[in-house]
N, C-alpha and C. Protein backbone atom coordinates (compact mmCIF):
# COMPACT_ATOMS: atom_id res chain seq x y z
N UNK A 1 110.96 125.73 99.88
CA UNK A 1 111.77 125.39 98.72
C UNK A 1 110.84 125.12 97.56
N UNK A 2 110.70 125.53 96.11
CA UNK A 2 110.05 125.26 95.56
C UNK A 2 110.50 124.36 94.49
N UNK A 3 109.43 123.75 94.13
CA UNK A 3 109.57 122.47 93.28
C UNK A 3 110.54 122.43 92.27
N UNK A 4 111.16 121.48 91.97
CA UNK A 4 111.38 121.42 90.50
C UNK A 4 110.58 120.62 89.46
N UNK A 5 110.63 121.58 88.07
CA UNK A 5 109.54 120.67 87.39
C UNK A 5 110.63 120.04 86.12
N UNK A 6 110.59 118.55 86.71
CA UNK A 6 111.76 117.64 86.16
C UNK A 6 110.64 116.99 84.82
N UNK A 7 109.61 117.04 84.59
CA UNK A 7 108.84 116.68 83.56
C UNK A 7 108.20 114.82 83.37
N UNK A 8 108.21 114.79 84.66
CA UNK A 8 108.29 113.49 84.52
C UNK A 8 109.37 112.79 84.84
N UNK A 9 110.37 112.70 84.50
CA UNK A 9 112.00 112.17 84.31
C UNK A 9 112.37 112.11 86.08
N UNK A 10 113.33 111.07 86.18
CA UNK A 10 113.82 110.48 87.31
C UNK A 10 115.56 109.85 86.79
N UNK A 11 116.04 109.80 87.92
CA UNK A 11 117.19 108.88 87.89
C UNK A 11 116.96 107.72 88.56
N UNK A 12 117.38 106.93 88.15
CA UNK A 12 117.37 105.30 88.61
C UNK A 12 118.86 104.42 88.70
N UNK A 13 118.70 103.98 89.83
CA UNK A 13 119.87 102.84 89.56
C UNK A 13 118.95 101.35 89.89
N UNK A 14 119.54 100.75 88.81
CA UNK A 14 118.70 99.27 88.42
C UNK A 14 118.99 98.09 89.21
N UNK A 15 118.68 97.50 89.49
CA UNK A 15 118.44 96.20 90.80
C UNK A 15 120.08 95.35 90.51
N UNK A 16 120.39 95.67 89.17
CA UNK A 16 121.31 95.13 89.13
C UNK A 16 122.77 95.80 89.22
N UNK A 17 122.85 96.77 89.71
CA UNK A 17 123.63 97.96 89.59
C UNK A 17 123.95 98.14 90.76
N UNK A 18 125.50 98.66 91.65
CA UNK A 18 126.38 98.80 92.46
C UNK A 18 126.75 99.97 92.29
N UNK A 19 126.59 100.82 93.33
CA UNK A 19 127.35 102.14 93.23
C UNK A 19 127.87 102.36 94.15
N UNK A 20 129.30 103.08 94.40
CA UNK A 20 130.09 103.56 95.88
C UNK A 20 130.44 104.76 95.34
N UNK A 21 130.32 105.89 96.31
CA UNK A 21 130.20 107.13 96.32
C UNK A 21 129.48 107.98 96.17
N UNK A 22 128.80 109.18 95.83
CA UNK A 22 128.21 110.22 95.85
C UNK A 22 126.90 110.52 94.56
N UNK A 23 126.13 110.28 94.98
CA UNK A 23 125.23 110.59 93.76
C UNK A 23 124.22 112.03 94.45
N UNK A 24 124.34 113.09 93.36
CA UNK A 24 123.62 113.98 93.59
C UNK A 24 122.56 114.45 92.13
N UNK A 25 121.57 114.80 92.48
CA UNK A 25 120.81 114.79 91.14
C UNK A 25 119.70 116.17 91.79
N UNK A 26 118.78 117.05 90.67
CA UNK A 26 118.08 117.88 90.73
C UNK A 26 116.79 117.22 90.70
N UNK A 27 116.42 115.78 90.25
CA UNK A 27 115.30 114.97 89.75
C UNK A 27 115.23 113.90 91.04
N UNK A 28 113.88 113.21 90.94
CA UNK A 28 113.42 112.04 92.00
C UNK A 28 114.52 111.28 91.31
N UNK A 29 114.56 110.43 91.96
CA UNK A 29 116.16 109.24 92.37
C UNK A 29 115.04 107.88 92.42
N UNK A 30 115.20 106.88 92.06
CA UNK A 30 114.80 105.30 91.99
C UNK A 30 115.92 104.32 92.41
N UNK A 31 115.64 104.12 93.40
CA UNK A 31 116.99 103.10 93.74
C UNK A 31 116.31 101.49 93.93
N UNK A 32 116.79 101.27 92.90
CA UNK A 32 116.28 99.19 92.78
C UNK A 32 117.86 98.49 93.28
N UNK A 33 118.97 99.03 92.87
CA UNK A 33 120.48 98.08 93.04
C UNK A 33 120.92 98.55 94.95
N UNK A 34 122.29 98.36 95.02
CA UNK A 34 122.98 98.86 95.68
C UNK A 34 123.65 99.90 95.77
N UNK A 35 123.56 100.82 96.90
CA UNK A 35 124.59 101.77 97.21
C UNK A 35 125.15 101.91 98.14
N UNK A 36 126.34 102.75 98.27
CA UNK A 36 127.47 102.57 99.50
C UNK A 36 127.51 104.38 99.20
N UNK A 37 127.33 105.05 100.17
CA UNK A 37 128.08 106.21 99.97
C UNK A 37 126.60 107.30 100.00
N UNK A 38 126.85 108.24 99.61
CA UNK A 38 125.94 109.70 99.93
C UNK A 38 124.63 109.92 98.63
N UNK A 39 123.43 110.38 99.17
CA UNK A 39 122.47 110.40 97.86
C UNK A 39 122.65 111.41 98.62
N UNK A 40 122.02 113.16 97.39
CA UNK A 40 121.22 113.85 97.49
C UNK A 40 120.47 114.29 96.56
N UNK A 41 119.20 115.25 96.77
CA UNK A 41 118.36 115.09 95.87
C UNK A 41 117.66 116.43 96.24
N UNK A 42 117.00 117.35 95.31
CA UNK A 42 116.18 118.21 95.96
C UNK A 42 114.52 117.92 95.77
N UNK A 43 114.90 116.37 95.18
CA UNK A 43 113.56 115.46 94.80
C UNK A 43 113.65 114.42 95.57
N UNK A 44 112.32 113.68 95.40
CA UNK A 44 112.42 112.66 96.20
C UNK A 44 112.91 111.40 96.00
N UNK A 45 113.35 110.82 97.32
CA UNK A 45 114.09 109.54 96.98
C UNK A 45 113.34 108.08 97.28
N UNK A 46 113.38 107.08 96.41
CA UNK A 46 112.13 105.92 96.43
C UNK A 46 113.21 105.02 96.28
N UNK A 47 113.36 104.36 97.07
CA UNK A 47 114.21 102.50 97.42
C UNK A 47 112.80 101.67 97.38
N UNK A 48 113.33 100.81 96.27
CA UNK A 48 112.53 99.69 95.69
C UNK A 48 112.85 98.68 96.94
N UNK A 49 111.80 97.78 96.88
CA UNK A 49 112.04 96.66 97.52
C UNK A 49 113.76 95.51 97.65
N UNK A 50 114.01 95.74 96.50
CA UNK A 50 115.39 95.28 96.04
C UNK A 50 116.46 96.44 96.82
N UNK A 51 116.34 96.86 96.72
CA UNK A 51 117.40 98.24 97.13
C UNK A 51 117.99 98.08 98.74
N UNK A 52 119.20 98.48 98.58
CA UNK A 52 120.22 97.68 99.61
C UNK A 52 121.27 99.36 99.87
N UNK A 53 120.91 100.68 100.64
CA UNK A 53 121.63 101.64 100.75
C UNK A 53 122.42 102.00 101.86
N UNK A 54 123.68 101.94 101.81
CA UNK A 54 124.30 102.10 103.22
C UNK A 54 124.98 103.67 103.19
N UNK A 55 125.01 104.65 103.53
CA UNK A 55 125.40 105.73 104.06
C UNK A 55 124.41 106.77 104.36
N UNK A 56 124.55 108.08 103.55
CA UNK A 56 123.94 109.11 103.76
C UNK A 56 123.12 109.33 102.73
N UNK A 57 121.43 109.74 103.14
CA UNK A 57 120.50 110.71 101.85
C UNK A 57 120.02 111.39 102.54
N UNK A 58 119.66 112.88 101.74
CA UNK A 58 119.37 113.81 101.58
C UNK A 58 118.06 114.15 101.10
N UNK A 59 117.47 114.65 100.77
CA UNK A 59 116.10 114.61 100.06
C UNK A 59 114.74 115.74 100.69
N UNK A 60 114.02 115.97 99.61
CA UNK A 60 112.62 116.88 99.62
C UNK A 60 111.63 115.68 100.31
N UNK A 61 111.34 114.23 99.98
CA UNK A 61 110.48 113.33 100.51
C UNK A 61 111.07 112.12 100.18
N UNK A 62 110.44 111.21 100.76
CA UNK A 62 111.59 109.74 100.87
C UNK A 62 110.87 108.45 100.96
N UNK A 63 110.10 107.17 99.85
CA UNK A 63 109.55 106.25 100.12
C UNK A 63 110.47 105.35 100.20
N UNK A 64 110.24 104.37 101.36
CA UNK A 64 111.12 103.47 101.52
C UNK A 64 110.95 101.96 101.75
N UNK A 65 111.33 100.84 101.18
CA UNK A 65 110.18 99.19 100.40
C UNK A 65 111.47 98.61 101.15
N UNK A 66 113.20 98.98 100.25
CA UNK A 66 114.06 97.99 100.86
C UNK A 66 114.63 98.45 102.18
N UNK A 67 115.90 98.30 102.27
CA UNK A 67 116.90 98.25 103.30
C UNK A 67 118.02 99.14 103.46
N UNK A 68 117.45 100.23 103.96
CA UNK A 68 118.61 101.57 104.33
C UNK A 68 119.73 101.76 105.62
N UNK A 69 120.69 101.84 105.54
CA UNK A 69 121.38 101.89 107.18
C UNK A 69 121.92 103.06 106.89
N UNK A 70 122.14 103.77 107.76
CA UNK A 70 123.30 105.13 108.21
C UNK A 70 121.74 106.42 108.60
N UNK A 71 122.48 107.88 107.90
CA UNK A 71 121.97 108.74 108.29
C UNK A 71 121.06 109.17 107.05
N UNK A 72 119.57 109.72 107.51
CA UNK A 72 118.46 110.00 106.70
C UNK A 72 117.76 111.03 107.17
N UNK A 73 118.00 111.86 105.96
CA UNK A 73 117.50 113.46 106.26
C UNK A 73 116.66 113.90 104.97
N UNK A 74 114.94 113.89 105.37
CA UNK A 74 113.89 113.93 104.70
C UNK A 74 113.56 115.54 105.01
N UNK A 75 113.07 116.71 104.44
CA UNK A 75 112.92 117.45 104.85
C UNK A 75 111.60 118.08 104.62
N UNK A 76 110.53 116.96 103.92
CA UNK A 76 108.86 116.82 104.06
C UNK A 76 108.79 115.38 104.88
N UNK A 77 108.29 114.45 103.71
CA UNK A 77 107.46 113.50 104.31
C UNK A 77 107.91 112.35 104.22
N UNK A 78 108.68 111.35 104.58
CA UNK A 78 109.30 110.02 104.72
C UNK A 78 108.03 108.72 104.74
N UNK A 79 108.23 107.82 104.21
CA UNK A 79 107.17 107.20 103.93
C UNK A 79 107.74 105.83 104.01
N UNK A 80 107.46 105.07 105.25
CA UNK A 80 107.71 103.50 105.20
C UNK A 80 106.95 102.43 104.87
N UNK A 81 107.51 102.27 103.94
CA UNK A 81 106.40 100.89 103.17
C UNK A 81 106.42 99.46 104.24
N UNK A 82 105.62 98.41 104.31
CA UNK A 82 106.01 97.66 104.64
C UNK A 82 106.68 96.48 105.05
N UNK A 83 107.78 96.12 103.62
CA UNK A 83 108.93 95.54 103.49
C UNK A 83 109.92 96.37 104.32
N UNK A 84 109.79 97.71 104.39
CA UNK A 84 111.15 98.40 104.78
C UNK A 84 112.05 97.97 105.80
N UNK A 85 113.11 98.29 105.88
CA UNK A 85 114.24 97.63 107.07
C UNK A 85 115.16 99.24 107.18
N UNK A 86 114.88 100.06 108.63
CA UNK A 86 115.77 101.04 108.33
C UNK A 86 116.03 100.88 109.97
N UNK A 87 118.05 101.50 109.59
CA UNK A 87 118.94 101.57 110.42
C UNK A 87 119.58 102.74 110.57
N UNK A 88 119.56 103.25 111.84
CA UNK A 88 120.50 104.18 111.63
C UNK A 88 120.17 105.63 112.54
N UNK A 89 120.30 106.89 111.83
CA UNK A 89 119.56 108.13 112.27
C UNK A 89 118.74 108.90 111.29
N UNK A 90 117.43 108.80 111.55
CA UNK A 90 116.45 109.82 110.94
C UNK A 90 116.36 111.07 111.50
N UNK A 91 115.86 112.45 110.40
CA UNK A 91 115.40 113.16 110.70
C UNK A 91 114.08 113.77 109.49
N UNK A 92 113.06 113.91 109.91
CA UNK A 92 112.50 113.95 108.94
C UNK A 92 110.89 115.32 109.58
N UNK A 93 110.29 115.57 108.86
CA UNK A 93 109.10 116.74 109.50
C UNK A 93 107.83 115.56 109.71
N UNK A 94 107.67 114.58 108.59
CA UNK A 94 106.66 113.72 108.91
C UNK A 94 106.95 112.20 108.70
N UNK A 95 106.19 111.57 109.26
CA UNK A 95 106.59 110.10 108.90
C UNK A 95 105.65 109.09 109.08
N UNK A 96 105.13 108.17 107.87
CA UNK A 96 104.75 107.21 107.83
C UNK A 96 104.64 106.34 107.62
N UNK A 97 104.45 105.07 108.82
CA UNK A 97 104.40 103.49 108.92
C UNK A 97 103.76 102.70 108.40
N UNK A 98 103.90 102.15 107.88
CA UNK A 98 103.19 101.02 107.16
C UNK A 98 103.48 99.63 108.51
N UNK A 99 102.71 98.91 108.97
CA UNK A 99 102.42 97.86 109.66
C UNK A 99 103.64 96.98 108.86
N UNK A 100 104.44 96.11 109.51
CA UNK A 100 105.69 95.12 108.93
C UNK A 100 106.92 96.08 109.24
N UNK A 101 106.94 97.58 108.80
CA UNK A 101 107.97 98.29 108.65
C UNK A 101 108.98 97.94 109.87
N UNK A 102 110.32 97.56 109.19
CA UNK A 102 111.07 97.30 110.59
C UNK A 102 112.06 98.42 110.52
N UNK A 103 111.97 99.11 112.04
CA UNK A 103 112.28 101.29 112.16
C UNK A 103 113.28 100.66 113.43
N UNK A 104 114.27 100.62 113.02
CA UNK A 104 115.50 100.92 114.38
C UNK A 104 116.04 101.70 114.11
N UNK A 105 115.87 102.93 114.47
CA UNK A 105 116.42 104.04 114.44
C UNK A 105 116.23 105.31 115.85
N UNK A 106 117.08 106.00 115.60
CA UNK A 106 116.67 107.41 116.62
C UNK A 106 116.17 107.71 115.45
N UNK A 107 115.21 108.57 115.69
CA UNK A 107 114.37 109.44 115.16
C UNK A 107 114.19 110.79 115.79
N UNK A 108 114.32 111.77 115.14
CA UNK A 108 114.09 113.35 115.17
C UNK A 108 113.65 114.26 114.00
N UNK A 109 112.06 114.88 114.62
CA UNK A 109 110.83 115.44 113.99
C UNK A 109 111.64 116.82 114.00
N UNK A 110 111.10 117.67 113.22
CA UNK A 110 111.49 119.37 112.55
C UNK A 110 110.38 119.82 112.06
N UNK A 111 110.43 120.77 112.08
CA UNK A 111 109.32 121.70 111.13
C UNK A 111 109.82 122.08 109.54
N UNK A 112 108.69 122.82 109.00
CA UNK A 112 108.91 122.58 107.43
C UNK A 112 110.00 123.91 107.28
N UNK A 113 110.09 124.77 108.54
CA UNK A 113 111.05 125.91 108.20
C UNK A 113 112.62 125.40 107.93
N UNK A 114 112.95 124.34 109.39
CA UNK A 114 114.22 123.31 109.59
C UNK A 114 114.53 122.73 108.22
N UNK A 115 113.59 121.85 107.91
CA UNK A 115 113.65 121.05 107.04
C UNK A 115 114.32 121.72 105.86
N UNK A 116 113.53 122.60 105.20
CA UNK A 116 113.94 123.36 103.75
C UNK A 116 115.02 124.39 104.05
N UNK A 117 115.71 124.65 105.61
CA UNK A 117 116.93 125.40 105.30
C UNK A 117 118.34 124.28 105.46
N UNK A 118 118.07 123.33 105.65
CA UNK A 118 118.73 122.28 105.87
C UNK A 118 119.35 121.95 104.31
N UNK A 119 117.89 121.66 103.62
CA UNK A 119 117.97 121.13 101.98
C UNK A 119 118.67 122.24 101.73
N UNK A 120 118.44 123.03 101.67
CA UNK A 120 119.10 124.23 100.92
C UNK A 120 120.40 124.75 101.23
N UNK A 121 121.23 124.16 102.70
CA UNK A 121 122.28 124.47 103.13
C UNK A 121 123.26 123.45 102.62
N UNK A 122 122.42 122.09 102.42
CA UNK A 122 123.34 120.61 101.47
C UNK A 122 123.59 121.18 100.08
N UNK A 123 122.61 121.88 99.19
CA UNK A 123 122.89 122.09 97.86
C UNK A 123 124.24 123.44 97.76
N UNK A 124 124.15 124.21 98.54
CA UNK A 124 124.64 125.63 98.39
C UNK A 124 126.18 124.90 98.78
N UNK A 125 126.15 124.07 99.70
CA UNK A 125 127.38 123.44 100.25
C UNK A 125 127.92 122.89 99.10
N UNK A 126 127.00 122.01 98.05
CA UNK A 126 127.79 121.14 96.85
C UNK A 126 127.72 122.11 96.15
N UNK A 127 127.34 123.48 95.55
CA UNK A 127 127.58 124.14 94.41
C UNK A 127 128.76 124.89 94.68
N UNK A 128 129.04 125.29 96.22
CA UNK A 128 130.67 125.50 96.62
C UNK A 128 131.75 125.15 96.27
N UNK A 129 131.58 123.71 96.62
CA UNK A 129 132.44 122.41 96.32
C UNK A 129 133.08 122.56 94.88
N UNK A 130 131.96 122.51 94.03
CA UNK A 130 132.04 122.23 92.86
C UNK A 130 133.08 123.39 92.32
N UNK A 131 132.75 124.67 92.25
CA UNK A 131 133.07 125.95 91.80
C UNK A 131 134.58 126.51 92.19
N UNK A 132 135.15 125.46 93.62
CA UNK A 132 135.96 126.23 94.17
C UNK A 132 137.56 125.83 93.53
């Protein structure tokens, strides 16, 4: 899958900020608040230490500081900081621990072929959606 060149620029939701439902974006994602409901991204997704996400993300690579529960589908490199708290089901091609990281999860490894027809089967699925 090749990059997008977002120029710098990101989406963010702010520590103080609540969201329920669906956020999809072409750019890296910053999550400092709360969410309830579905991220995707064909960029990567970074939960701040503050960050509190309960459902589904999607994503090219994935650093993770706060507290994620449900299902997580990285399709490079997942990255657990050491504050992290994750629940739920991973799938990701690589993954790394940071010492503290607290990982209750199943976990399931893929290759980079899996991974990027996966990403690419979530986007083609929402540009469906959208159009129909």
């Amino acid at each position: 899958m090749k990059a997008i060149d977002t120029n710098g620029q990101y989406s963010k939701i702010d520590q103080n900020t609540s969201l329920k439902g669906s956020l999809n974006a072409k750019t890296d994602i910053r999550i400092d608040g709360k969410v309830e409901g579905k991220v995707e991204t064909s960029g990567k997704v970074i939960l701040g230490i503050h960050a509190k996400v309960v459902g589904e993300i999607a994503c090219t690579n994935a650093e993770i500081e706060g507290f994620f529960k449900g299902k997580l589908f990285v399709s490079g490199i997942l990255s657990l900081k050491s504050k992290s708290n994750i629940e739920g089901e991973v799938r990701t091609q690589k993954l790394l621990v940071e010492s503290g990281a607290i990982f209750n999860a199943q976990c399931k490894m893929h290759s980079i072929e899996e991974g990027v027809k996966k990403l690419s089967d979530l986007h083609e699925k929402d540009s469906q959606e959208k159009t129909a």
